[in-house]
Protein backbone atom coordinates (compact mmCIF):
# COMPACT_ATOMS: atom_id res chain seq x y z
CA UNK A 1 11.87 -23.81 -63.75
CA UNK A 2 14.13 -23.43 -67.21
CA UNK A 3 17.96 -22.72 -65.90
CA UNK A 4 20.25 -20.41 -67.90
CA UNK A 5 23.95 -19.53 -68.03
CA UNK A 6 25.77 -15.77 -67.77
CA UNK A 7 28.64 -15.27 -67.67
CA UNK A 8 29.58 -12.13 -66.34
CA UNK A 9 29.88 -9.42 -69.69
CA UNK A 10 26.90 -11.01 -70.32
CA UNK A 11 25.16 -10.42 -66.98
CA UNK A 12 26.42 -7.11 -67.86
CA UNK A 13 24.37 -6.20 -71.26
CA UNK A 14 21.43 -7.86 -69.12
CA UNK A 15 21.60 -4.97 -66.34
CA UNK A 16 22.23 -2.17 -68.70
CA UNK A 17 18.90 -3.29 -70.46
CA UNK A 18 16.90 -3.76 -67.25
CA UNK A 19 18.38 -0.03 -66.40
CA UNK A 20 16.85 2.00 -69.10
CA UNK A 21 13.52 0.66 -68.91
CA UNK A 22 12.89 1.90 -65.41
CA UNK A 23 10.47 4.22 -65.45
CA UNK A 24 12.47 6.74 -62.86
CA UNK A 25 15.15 6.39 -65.71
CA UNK A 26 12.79 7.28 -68.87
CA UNK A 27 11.40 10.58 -66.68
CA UNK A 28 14.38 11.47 -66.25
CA UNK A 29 15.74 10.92 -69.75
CA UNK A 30 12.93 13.49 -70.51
CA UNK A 31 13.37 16.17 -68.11
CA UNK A 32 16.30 15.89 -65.22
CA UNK A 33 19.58 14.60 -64.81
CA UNK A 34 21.39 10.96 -64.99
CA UNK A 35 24.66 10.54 -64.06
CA UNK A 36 26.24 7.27 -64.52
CA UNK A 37 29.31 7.15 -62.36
CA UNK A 38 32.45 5.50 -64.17
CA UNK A 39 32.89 1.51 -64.11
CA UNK A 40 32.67 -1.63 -66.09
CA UNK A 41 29.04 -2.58 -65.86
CA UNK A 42 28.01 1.42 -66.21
CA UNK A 43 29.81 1.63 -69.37
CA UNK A 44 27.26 -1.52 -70.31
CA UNK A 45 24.59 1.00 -69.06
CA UNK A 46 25.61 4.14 -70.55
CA UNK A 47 25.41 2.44 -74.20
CA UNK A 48 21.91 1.58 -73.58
CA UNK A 49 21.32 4.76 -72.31
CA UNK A 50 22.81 6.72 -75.27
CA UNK A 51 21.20 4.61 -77.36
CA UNK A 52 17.57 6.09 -76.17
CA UNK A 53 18.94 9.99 -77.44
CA UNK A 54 17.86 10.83 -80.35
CA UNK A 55 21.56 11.93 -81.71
CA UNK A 56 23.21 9.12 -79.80
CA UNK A 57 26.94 8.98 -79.80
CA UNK A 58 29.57 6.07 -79.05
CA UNK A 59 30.90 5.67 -75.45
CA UNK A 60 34.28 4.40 -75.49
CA UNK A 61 34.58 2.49 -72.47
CA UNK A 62 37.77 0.61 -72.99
CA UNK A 63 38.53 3.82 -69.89
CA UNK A 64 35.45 4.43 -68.59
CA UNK A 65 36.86 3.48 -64.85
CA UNK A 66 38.62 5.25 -62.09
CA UNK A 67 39.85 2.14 -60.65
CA UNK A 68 40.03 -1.76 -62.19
CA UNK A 69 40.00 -5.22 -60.75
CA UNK A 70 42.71 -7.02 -62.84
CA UNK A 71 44.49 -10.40 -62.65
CA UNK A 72 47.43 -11.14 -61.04
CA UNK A 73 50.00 -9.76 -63.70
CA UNK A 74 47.42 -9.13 -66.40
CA UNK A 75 49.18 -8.47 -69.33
CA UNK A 76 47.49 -5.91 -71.78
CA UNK A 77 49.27 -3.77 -74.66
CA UNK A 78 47.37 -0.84 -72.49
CA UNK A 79 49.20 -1.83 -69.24
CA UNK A 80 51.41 1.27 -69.19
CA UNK A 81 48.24 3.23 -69.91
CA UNK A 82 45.34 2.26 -67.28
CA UNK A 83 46.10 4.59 -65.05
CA UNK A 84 46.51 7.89 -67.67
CA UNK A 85 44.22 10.31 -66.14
CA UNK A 86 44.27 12.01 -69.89
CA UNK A 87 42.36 8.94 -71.57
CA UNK A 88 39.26 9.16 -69.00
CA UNK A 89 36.33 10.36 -70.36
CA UNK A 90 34.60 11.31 -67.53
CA UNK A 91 31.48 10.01 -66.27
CA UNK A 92 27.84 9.89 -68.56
CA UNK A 93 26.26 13.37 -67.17
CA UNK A 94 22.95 13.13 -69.22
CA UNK A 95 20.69 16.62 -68.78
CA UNK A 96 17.28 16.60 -70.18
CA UNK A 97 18.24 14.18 -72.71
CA UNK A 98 21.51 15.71 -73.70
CA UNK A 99 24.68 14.32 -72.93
CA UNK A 100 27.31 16.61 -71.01
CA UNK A 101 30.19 15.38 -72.24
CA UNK A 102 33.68 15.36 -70.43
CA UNK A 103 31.29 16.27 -67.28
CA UNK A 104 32.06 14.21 -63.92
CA UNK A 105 29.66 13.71 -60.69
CA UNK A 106 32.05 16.27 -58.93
CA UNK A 107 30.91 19.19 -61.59
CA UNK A 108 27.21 18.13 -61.48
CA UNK A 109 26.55 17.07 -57.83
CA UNK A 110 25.60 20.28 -56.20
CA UNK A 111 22.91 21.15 -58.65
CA UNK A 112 21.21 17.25 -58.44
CA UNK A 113 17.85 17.67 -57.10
CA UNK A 114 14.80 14.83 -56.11
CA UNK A 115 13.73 13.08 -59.35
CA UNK A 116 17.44 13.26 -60.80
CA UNK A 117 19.50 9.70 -60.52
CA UNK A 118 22.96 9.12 -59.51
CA UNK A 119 24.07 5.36 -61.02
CA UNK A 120 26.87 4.05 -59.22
CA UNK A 121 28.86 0.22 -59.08
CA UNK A 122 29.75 -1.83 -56.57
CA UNK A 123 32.28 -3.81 -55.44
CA UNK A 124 30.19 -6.48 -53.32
CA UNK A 125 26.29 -7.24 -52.31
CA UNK A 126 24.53 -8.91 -50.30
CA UNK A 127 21.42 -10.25 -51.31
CA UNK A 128 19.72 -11.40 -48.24
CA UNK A 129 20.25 -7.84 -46.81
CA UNK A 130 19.85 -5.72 -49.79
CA UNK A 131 22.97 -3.56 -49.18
CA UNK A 132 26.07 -3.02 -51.37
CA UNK A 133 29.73 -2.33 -50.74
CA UNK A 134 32.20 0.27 -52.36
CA UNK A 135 35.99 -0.12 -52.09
CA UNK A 136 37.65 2.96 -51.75
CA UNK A 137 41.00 4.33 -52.54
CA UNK A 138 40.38 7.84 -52.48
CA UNK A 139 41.40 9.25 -49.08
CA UNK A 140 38.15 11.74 -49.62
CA UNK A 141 35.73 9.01 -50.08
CA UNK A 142 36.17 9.33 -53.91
CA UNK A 143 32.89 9.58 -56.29
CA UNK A 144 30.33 7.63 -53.49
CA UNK A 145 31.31 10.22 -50.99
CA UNK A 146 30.46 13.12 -53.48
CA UNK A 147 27.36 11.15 -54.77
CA UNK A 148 25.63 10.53 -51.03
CA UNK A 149 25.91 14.29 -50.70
CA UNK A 150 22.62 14.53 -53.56
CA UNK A 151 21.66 11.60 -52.14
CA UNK A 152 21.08 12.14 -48.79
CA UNK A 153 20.53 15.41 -48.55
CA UNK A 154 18.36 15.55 -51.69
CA UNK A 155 16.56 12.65 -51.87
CA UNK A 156 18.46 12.27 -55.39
CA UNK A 157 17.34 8.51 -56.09
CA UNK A 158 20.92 5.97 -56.26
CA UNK A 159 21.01 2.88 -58.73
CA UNK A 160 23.30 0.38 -58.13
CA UNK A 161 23.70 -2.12 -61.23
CA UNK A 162 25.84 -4.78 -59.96
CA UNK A 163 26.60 -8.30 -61.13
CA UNK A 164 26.05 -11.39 -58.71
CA UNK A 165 29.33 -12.39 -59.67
CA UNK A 166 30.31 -9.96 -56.49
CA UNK A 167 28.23 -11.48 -54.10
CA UNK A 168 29.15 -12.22 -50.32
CA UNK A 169 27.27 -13.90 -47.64
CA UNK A 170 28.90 -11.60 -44.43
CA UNK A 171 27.26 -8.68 -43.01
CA UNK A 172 28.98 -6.00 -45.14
CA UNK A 173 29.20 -3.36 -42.26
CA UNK A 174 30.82 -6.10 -40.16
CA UNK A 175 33.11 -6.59 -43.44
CA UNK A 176 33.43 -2.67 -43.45
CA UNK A 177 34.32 -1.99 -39.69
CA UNK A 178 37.31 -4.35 -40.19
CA UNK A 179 38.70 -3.41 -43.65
CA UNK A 180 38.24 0.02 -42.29
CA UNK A 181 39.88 -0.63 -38.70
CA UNK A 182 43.24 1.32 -37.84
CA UNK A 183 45.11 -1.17 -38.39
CA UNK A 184 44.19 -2.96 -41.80
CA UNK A 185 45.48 -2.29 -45.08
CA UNK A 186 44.54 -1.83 -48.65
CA UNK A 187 40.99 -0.03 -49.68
CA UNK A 188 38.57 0.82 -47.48
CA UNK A 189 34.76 -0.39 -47.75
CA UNK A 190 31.53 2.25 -47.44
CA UNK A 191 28.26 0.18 -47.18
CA UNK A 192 26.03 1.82 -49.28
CA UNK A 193 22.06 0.98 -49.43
CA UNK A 194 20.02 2.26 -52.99
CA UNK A 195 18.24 0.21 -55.40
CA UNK A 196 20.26 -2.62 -56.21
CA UNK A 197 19.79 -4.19 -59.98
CA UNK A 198 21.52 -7.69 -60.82
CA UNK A 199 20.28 -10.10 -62.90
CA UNK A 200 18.03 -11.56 -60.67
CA UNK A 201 16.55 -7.94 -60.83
CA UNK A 202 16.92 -7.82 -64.46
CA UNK A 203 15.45 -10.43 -65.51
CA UNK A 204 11.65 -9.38 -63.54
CA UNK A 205 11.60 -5.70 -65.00
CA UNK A 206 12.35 -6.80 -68.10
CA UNK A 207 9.92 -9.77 -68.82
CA UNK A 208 7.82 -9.83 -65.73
CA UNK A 209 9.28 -13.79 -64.77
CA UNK A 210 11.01 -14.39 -62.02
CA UNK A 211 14.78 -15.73 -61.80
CA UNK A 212 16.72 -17.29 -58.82
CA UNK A 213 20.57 -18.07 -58.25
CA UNK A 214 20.85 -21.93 -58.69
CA UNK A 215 24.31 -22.51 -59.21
CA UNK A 216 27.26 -20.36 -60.12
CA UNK A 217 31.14 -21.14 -61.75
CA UNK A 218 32.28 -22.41 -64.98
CA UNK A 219 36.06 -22.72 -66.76
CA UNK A 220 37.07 -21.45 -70.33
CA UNK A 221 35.47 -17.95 -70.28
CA UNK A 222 32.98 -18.99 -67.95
CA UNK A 223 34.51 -18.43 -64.54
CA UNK A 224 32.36 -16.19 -62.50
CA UNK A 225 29.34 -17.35 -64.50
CA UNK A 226 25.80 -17.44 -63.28
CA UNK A 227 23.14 -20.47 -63.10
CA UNK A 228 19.29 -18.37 -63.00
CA UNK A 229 16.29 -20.51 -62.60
CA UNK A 230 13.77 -18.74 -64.46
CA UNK A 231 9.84 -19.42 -63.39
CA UNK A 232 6.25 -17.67 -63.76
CA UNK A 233 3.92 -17.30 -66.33
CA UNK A 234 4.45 -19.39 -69.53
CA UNK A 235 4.59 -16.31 -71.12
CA UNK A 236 6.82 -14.48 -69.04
CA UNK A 237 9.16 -17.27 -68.96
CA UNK A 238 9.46 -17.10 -72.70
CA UNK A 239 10.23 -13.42 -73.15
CA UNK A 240 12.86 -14.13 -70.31
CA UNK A 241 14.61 -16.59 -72.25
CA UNK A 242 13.80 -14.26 -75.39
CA UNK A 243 16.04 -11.51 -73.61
CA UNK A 244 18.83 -13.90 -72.56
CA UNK A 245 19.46 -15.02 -75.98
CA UNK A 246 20.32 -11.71 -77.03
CA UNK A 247 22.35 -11.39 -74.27
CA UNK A 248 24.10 -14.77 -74.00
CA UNK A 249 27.08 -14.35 -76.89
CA UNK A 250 28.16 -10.90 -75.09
CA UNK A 251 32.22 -10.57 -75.49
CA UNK A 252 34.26 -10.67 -72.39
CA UNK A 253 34.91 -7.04 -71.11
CA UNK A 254 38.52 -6.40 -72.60
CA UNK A 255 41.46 -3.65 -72.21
């Protein structure tokens, strides 16, 4: 087993790679409809996916959120503008290969059909269990709500590219029945199940090895970092470690 280090931007680029080689995601690249939902690790995956057109164009992502995770009094020369509703660019609405721009979920949802793919983030998994959780502010349900709608009642498929840097170890509907409860405050949590992609996940589909969590943590830019054991094949291993180079010197997510 050969261990490796991620922090999380990096653990980032590695999803958004992973992403666009699934082969649900190159059909429909061809001939249906992607929408990646608005967040920090889909702005990783909406690059890669641009990239793939054969006009691509540059995703600003520095606002491609509806809602941010920051430090306790963050300071950022943007601070007064994070929550400007004018600087959003709305969500990556890719149709037949051509980018919608300016398009959200909430414009596209109703026409979503079996074959298309909804890509949404998450706020926490659970490995053992395979299920995600969604924090929500919205008193509607916000962009999950409107996305389960396709996916539910259209068998529209739902990718979840999250970073192990949010796992937890609880049941996530017992998490969710008490966030949620009457009389608790602060966001709400939706347990959501779809096909979760994290490194771990990553790292098979794109070299065929496999990779296990063997540590986690760091200081200096590495808080929230990622230890993967990587094993299989000799030659598998080697592409694996091939693909985390490139990935490994990925800049911290800034504002």
């Amino acid at each position: 087993m050969v261990p490796y280090t991620l922090t999380p931007a990096a653990g980032k680029r590695l999803i958004a790679k992973a992403v666009v080689e699934l082969a649900s995601i190159k059909s429909a690249l061809q001939s249906g409809t992607i929408v990646v939902i608005a967040g920090t690790t889909n702005g990783y995956v909406a690059q890669e996916l641009l990239q793939q057109l054969s006009s691509p164009e540059d995703l600003i992502t520095h606002h491609f959120f509806r809602g941010i995770v920051l430090p306790p009094n963050y300071k950022t020369k943007e601070s007064g503008r994070l929550t400007d509703e004018s600087l959003f660019p709305g969500d990556v609405v890719i149709e037949k290969g051509v980018w919608q721009k300016g398009k959200t979920i909430f414009d596209t949802v109703d026409d979503l059909k079996k074959g298309d793919l909804i890509l949404k983030g998450a706020n926490c998994i659970n490995m053992n269990t395979n299920k995600a959780g969604i924090l929500i502010g919205h008193p509607k349900g916000g962009t999950i709500v409107a996305a389960l709608q396709a996916v539910v009642g259209r068998r529209v498929e739902l990718l979840l590219p999250v970073g192990l840097e949010k796992r937890v170890h609880d049941d996530i509907d017992v998490l969710a029945e008490r966030l949620n409860a009457a009389g608790s405050k602060g966001p709400r949590l939706l347990p959501v199940s779809g096909k979760i992609i994290s490194e771990i996940q990553a790292v098979n589909i794109l070299s065929g090895a496999h990779a296990h969590l063997v540590a986690a943590g760091g200081v200096c830019g590495a808080e929230g970092a990622v230890w993967l054991g990587i094993d299989g094949e000799e030659e598998a291993v080697e592409k694996a470690k091939n693909i985390l180079d490139t990935v490994s010197e990925e800049p911290p997510f800034l504002i």
